[in-house]
Protein backbone atom coordinates (compact mmCIF):
# COMPACT_ATOMS: atom_id res chain seq x y z
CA UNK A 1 103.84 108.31 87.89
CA UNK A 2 101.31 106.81 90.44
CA UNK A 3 101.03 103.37 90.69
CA UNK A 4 98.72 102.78 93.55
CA UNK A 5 95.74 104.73 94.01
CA UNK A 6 93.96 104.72 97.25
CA UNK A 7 90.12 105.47 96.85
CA UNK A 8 89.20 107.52 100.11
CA UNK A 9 85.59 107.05 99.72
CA UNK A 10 86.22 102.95 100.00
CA UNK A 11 89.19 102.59 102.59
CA UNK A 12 88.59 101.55 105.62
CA UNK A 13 92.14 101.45 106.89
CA UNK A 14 91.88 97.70 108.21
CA UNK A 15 95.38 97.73 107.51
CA UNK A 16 95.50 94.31 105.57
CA UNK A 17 96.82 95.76 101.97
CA UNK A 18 100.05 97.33 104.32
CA UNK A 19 100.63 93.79 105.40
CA UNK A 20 100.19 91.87 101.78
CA UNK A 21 102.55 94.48 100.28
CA UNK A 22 105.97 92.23 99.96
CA UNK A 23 108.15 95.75 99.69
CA UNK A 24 106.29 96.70 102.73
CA UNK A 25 105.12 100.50 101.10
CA UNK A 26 101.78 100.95 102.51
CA UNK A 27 100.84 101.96 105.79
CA UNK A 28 98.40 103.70 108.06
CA UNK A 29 98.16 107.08 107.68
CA UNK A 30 97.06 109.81 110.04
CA UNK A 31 94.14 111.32 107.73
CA UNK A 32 90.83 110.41 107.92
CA UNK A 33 88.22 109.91 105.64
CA UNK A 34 84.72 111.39 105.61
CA UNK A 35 83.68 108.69 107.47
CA UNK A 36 86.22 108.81 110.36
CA UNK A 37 88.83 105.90 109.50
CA UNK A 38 92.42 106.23 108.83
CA UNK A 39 93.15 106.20 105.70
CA UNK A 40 96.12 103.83 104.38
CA UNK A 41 98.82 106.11 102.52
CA UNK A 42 101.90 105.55 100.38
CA UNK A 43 104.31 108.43 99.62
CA UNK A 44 105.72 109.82 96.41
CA UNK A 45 108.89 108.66 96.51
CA UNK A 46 107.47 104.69 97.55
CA UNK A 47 105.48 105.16 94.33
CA UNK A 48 108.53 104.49 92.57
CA UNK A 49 109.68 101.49 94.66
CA UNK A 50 106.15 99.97 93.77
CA UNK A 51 106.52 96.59 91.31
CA UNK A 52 102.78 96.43 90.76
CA UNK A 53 102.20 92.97 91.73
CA UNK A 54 98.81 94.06 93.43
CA UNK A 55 98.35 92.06 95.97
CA UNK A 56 97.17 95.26 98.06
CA UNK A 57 94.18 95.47 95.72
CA UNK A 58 93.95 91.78 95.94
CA UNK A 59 93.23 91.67 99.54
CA UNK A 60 91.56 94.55 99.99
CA UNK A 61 87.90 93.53 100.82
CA UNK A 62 86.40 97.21 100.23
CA UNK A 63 87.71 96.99 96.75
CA UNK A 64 89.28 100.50 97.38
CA UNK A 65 93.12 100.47 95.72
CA UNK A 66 93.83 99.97 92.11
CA UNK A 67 97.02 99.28 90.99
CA UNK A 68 98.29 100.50 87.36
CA UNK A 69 100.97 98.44 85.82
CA UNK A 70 104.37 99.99 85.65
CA UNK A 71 104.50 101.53 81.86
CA UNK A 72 100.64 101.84 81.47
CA UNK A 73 98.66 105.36 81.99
């Protein structure tokens, strides 16, 4: 199950949700979005190490990650 969801249409790939995330799962990915910037990723298997805290979403100034709580749908 996906915890963090990455909105292409928002990110920005400033990089600052990869640096607020304590088990250090984000990062910088090499797609772009539509608009040219790299997008921030986070692979399948991290998805699992995710605790949900959300500080990514937190600090994300373009309001473009959501974070579903571990047992929620």
């Amino acid at each position: 199950m996906k915890r963090i969801l990455i909105d292409e249409d928002f990110c920005k790939g400033c990089g600052l949700c990869a640096g607020a995330c304590p088990k250090k799962l984000l990062r910088i990915g090499s797609k772009l979005t539509k608009q040219g910037y790299p997008l921030v990723e986070i692979s399948e298997a991290d998805q699992e190490n995710c605790i949900s805290c959300a500080l990514c979403a937190r600090i994300c100034p373009d309001v473009a990650i959501t974070v579903i709580k571990a047992g929620k749908s």
